[in-house]
Protein backbone atom coordinates (compact mmCIF):
# COMPACT_ATOMS: atom_id res chain seq x y z
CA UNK A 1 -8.58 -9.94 -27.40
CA UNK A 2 -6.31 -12.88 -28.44
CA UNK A 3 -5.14 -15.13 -25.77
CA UNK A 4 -1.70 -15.77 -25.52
CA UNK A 5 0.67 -17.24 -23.09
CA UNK A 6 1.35 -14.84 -19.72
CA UNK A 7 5.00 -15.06 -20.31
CA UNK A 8 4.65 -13.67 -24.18
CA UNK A 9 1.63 -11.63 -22.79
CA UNK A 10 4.07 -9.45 -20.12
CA UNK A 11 7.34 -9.30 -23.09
CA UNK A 12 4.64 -7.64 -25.11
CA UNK A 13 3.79 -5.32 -22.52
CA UNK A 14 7.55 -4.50 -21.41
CA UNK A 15 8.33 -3.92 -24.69
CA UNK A 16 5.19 -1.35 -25.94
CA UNK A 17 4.89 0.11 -22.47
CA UNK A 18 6.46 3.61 -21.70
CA UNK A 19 9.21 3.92 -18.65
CA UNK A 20 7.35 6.85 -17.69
CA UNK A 21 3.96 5.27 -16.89
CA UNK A 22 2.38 4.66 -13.34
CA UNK A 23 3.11 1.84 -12.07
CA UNK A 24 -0.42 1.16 -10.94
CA UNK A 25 -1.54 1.37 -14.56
CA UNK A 26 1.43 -0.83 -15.92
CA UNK A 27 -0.09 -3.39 -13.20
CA UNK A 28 -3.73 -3.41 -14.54
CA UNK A 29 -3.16 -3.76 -17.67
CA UNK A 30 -1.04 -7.18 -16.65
CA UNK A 31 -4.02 -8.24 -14.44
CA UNK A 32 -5.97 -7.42 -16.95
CA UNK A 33 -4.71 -9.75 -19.75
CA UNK A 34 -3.95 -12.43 -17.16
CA UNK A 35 -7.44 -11.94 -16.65
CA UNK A 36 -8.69 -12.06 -20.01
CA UNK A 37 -7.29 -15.89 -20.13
C-alpha cells in the first residue's frame, strides 16, 4: 500500500466509497490507512 498524506488518503476514500455503505466499515477502512502510515 502506498503512503500518502491523510488528507488525500480520506478525498480518495469519499470519492470511491458508496453512500450506501456502513458506516462502521467506511470508518475502518480510514483507520486502516491512517494506520498503514
Amino acid at each position: 500500500m502506498k503512503v500518502v498524506k491523510p488528507n488525500k488518503a480520506l478525498k480518495m476514500l469519499g470519492f470511491v466509497l458508496q453512500p450506501n455503505l456502513h458506516w462502521s466499515y467506511i470508518l475502518g477502512l480510514i483507520y486502516a490507512v491512517l494506520e498503514a502510515e
